[in-house]
Protein backbone atom coordinates (compact mmCIF):
# COMPACT_ATOMS: atom_id res chain seq x y z
CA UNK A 1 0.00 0.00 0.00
CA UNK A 2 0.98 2.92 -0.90
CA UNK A 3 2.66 5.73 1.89
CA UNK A 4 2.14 9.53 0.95
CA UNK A 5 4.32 11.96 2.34
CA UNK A 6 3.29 15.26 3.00
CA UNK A 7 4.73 18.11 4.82
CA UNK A 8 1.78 20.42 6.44
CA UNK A 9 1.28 23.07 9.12
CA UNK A 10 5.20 22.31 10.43
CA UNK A 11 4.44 18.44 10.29
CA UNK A 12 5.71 15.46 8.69
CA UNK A 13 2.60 13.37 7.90
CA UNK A 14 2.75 10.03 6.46
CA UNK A 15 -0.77 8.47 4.99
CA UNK A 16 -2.16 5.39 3.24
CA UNK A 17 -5.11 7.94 2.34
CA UNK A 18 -3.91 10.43 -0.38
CA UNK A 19 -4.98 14.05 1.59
CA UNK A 20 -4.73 17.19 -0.20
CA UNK A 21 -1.79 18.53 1.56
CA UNK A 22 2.01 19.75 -0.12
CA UNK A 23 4.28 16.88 -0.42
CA UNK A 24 7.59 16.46 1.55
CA UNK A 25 10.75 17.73 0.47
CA UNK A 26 12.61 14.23 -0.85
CA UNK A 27 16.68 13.45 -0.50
CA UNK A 28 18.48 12.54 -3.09
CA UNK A 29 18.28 9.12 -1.28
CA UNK A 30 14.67 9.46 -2.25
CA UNK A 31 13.66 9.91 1.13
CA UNK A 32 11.85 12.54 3.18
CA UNK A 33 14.20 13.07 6.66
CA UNK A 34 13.21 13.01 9.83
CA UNK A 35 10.75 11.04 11.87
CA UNK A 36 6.63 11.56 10.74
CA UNK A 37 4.07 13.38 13.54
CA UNK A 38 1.75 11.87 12.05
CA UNK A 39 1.35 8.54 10.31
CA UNK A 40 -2.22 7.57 9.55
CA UNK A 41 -3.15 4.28 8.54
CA UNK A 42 -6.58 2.66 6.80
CA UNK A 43 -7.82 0.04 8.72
CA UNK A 44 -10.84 -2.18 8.25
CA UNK A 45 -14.44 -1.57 7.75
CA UNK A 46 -16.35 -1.71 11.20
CA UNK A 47 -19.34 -0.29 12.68
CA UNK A 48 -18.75 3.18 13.97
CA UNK A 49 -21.72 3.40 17.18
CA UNK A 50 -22.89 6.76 18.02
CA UNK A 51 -22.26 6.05 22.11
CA UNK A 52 -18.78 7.91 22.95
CA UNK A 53 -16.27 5.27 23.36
CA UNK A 54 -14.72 4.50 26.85
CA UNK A 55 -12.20 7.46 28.51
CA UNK A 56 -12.08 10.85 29.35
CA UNK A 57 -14.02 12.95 27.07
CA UNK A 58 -11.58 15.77 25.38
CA UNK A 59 -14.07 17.30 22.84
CA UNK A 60 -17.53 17.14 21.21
CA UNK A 61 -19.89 18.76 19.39
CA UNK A 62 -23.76 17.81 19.89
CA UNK A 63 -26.17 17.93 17.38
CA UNK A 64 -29.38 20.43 18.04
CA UNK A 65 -31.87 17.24 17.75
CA UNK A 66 -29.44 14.94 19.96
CA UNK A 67 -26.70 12.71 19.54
CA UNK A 68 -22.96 13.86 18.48
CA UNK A 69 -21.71 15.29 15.55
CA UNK A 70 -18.26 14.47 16.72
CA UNK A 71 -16.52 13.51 19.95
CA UNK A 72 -12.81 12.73 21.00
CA UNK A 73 -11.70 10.57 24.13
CA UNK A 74 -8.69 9.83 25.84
CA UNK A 75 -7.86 6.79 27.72
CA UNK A 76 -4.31 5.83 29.53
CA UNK A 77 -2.99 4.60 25.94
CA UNK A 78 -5.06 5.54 23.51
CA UNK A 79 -7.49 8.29 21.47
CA UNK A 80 -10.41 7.97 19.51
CA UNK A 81 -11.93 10.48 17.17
CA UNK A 82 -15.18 9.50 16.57
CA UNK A 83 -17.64 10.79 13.69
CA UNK A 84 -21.04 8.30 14.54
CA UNK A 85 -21.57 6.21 11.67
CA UNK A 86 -18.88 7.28 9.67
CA UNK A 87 -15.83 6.51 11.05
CA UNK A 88 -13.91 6.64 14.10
CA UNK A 89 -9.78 7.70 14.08
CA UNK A 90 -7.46 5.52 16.25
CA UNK A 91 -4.42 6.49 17.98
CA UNK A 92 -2.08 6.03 20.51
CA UNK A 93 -2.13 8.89 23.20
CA UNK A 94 -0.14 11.47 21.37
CA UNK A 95 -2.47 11.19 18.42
CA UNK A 96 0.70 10.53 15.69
CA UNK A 97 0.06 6.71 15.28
CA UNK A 98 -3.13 6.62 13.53
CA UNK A 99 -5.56 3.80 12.11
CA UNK A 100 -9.07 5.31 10.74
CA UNK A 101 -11.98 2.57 10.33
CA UNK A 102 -14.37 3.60 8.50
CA UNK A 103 -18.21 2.75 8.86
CA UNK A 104 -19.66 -0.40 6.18
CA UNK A 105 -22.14 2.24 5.31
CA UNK A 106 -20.27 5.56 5.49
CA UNK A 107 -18.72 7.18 1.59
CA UNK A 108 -14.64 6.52 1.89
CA UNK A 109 -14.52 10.27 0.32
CA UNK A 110 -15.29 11.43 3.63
CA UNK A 111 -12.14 10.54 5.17
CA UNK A 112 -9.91 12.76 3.44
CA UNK A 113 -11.66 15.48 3.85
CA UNK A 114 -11.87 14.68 7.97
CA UNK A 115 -8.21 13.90 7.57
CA UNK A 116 -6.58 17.07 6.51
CA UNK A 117 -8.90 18.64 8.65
CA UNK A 118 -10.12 17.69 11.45
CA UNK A 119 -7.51 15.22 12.41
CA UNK A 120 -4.62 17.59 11.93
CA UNK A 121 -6.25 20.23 13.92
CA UNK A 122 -7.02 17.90 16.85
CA UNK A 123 -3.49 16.30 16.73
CA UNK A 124 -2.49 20.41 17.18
CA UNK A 125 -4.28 21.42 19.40
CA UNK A 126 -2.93 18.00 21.71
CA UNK A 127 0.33 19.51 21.31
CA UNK A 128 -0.70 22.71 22.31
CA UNK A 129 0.36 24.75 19.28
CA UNK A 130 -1.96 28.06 17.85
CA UNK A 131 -4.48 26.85 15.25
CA UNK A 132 -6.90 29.63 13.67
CA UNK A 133 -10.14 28.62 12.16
CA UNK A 134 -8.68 30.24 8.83
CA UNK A 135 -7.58 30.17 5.52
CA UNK A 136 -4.07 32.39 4.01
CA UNK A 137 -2.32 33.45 1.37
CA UNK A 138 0.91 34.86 0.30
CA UNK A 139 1.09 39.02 -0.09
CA UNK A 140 4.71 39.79 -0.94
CA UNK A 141 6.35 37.39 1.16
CA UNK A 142 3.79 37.40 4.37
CA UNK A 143 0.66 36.01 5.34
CA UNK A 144 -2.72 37.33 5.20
CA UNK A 145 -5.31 35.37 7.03
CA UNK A 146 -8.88 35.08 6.87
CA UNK A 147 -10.34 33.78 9.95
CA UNK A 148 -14.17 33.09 11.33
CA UNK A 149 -16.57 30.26 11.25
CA UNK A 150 -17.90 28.59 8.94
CA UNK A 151 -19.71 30.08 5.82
CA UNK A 152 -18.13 33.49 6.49
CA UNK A 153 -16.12 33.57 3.19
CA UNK A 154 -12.34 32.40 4.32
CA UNK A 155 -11.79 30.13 1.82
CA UNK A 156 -13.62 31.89 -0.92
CA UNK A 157 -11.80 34.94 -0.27
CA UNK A 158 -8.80 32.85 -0.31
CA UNK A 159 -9.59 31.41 -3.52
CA UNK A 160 -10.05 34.33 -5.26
CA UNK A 161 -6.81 35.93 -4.25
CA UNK A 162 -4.61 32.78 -4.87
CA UNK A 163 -6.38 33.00 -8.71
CA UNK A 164 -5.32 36.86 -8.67
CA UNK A 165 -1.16 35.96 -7.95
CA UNK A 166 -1.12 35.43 -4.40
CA UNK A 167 -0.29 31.75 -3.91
CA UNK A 168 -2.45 29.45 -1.32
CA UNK A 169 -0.59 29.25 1.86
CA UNK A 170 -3.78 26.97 4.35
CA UNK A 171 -7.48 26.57 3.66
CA UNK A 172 -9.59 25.91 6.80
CA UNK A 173 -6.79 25.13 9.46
CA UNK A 174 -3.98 27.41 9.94
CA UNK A 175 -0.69 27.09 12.45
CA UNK A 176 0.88 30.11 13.95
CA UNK A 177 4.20 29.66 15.52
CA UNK A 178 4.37 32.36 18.15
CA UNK A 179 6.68 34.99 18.44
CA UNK A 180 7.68 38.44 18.22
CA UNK A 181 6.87 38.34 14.66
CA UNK A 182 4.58 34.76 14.21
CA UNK A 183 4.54 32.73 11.73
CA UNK A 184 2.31 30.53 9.56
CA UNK A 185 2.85 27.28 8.01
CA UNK A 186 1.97 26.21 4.47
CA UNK A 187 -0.76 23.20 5.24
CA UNK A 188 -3.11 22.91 1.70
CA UNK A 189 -3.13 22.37 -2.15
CA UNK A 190 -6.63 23.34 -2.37
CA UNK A 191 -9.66 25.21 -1.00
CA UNK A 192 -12.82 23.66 -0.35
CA UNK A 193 -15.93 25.49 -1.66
CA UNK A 194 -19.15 25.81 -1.02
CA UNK A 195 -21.72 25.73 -4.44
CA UNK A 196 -22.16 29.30 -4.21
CA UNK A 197 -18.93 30.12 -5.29
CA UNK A 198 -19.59 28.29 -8.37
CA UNK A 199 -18.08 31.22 -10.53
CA UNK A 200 -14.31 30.82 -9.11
CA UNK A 201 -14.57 27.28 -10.21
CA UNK A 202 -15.88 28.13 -13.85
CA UNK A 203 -12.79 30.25 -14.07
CA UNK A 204 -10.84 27.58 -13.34
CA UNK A 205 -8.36 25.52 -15.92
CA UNK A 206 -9.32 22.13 -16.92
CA UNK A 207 -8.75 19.21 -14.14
CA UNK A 208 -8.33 21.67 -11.72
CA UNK A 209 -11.69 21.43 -9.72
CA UNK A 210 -13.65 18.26 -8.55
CA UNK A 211 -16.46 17.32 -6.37
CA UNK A 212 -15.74 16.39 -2.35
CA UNK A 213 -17.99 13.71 -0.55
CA UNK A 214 -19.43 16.85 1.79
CA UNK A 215 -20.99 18.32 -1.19
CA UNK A 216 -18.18 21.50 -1.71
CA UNK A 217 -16.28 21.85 -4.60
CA UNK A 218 -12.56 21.35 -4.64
CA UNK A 219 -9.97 24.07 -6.09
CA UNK A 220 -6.54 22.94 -7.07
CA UNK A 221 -4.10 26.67 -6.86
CA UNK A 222 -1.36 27.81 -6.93
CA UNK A 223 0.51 27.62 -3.65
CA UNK A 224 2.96 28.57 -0.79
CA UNK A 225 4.49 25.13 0.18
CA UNK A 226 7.85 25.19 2.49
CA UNK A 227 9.11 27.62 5.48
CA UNK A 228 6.60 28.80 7.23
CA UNK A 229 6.24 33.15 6.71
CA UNK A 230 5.39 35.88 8.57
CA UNK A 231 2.00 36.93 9.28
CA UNK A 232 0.74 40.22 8.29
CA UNK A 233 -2.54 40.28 9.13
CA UNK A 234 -5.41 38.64 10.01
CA UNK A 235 -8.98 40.00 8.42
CA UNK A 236 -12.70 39.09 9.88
CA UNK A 237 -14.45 38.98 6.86
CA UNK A 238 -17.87 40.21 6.46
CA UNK A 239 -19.52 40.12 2.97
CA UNK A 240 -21.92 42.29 2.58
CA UNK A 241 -24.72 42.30 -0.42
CA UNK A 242 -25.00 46.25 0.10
CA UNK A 243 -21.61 47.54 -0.13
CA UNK A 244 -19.85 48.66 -3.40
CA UNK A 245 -16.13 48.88 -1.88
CA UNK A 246 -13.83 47.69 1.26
CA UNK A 247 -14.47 49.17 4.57
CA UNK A 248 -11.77 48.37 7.39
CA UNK A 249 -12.01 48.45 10.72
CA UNK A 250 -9.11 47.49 13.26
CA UNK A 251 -9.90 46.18 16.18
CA UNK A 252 -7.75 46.97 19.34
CA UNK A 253 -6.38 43.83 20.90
CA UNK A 254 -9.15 43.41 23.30
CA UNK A 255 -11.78 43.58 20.60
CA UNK A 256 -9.30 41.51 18.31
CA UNK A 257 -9.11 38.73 21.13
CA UNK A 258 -12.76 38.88 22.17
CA UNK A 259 -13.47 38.28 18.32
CA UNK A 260 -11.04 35.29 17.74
CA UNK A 261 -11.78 33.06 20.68
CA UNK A 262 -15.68 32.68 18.77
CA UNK A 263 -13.72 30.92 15.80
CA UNK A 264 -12.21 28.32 17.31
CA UNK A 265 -10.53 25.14 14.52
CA UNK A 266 -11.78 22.32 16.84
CA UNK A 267 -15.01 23.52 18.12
CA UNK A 268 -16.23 21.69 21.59
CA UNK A 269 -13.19 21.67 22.86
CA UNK A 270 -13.24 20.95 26.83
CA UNK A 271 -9.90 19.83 27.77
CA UNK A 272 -8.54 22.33 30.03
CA UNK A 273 -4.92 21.88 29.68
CA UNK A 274 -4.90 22.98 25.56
CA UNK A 275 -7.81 25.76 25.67
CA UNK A 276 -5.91 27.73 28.21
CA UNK A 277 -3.02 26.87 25.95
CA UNK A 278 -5.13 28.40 23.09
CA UNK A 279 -6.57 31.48 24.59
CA UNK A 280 -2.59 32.45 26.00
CA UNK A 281 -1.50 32.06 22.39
CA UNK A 282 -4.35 33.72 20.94
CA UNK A 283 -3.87 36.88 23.45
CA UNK A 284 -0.07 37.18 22.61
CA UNK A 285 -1.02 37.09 19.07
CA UNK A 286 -3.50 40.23 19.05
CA UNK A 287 -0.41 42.07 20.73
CA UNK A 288 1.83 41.79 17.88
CA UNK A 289 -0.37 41.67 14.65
CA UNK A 290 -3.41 43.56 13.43
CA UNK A 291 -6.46 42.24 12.80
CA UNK A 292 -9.19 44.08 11.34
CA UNK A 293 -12.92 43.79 10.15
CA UNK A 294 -13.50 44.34 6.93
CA UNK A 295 -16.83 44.87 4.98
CA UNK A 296 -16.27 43.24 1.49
CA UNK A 297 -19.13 43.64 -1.59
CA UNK A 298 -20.60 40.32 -2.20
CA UNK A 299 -19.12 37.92 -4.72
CA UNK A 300 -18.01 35.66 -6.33
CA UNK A 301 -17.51 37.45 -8.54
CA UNK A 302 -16.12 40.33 -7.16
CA UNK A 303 -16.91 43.61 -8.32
CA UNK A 304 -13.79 44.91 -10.59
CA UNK A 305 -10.77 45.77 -8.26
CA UNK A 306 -12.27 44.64 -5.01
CA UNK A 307 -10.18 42.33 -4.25
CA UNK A 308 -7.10 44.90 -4.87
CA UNK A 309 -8.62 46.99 -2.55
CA UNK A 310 -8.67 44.85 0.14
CA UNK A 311 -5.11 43.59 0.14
CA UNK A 312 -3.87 47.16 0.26
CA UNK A 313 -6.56 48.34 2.85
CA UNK A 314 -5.13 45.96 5.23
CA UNK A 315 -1.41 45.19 4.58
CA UNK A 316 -0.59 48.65 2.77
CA UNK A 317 -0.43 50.83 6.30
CA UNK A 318 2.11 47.71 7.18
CA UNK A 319 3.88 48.38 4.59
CA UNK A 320 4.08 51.91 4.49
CA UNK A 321 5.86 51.67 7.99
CA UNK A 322 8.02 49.18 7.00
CA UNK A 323 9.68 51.50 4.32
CA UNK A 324 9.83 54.19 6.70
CA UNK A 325 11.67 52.09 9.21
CA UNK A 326 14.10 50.56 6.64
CA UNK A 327 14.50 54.25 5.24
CA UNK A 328 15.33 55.83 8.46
């Protein structure tokens, strides 16, 4: 069977299930060095209950008619991501040997998608490093982020820009290293979709788009893949049927943090230990880069030069006192 390697969000990943995430750099040996964070592994076919299985329960997210969407549980030795009748995820108590089995009845499309999702942001947010709810690309070098829950336009947004020249850098899960000037890694090859962007898909070249077992569409672009870059920025987006142009707002740090901690990656989280983990990082974070609300007219597509606008209505004050520090 076949092992992938892949290199995503500062991790070596190793998988029997092809995941749409940048390959690892390869020796001249024809290896990939160093020792995987994450190997996951198909297993067999089994039932996949809707009860939690045995331990400590870490996370979960109910549904509003009962039952779980998700849930994740930690015994002595072992963790188990569990989607009820689709498929549960297997690993040891670190989360980097993995074995997914999925349900007889459950679509095997699902499980990439889960993958190079959900999975990596759990197996981050174990660890304890920063992971926005968010998707990036590359402006000149740094990072601009689009962050907020679902259906807010991150990976839209990021999907136009990438199609405009600024390569992918994450869709949907995004690592920040900390620091006086943080980070980002590269983590995706794609951006998910939902239908209504429809239009940045009939742009697209040939082979380049295909359907995904949740019913988005797939976008193959151009992308951001090794050392992880500085970020510049990170935007709220708020689309807006009304509006004919970009409208700004920063937010102080307060307001930046209060905002944030509504998006989280892994939503349900309960295990004390990482969410106070999260919140520190996330409170550092606001101290050191901007973030900002911005108003955006609706699209796809985009009114002509919107999408302009709004890379130099947030990074272009950035900028500006960039030159003037390198000039003085």
């Amino acid at each position: 069977m076949t092992l992938h390697r892949y290199r995503a969000h500062g991790l070596r990943v190793r998988s029997t299930v092809a995941l749409a995430l940048p390959a690892d750099a390869v020796t001249r040996a024809g290896r990939s060095g160093g020792r995987p964070d994450l190997v996951l592994r198909a297993g067999l076919r089994r039932p996949v209950p809707c009860a939690d299985p045995p331990g400590t329960l870490l996370a979960a997210l109910d549904r509003p008619g009962g039952g779980r969407y998700y849930c994740f549980t930690r015994t002595a030795d072992a963790v188990v991501l569990r989607y009820p009748g689709l498929c549960d995820f297997v690993g040891d108590a670190a989360l980097r040997q993995v074995t997914v089995h999925l349900d007889p009845a459950a679509d095997a499309g699902l499980v990439p998608v889960l993958a190079a999702g959900a999975l990596l942001a759990v197996h981050l947010t174990l660890r304890h490093a920063l992971v926005l709810h968010a998707s990036a690309v590359d402006v000149d070098g740094r990072a601009l982020a689009f962050v907020g829950a679902s259906g807010t336009g991150k990976s839209t947004l990021a999907a136009a820009l990438a199609g405009a020249g600024h390569a992918l850098v994450s869709d949907d899960v995004l690592r920040v290293e900390p620091g006086d000037v943080p980070r980002v890694h590269p983590g995706s090859t794609e951006a998910r979709l939902r239908p209504a962007a429809q239009a940045l898909a009939d742009d697209a070249p040939p082979g380049a788009v295909r359907a995904t077992a949740d019913g988005r569409l797939a976008l193959a672009l151009p992308v951001r893949a090794g050392a992880p870059l500085p970020l510049a920025a990170c935007v709220l987006p708020a689309p807006n049927r009304t509006a004919s142009e970009v409208a700004v707002r920063p937010l102080s740090p307060a307001q930046a943090l209060v905002r944030l901690v509504q998006f989280p990656r892994v939503v349900g989280w309960r295990e004390p230990a990482a969410a106070a983990a999260q919140f520190q990082a996330l409170a550092d974070l606001v101290q050191v880069v901007p973030v900002v609300q911005a108003s955006i007219p609706w699209g796809p597509p985009f009114p002509p030069g919107v999408l302009a606008e709004l890379v130099e209505a947030v990074t272009g004050p950035a900028r500006s006192r960039r030159d003037r520090t390198r000039g003085a």
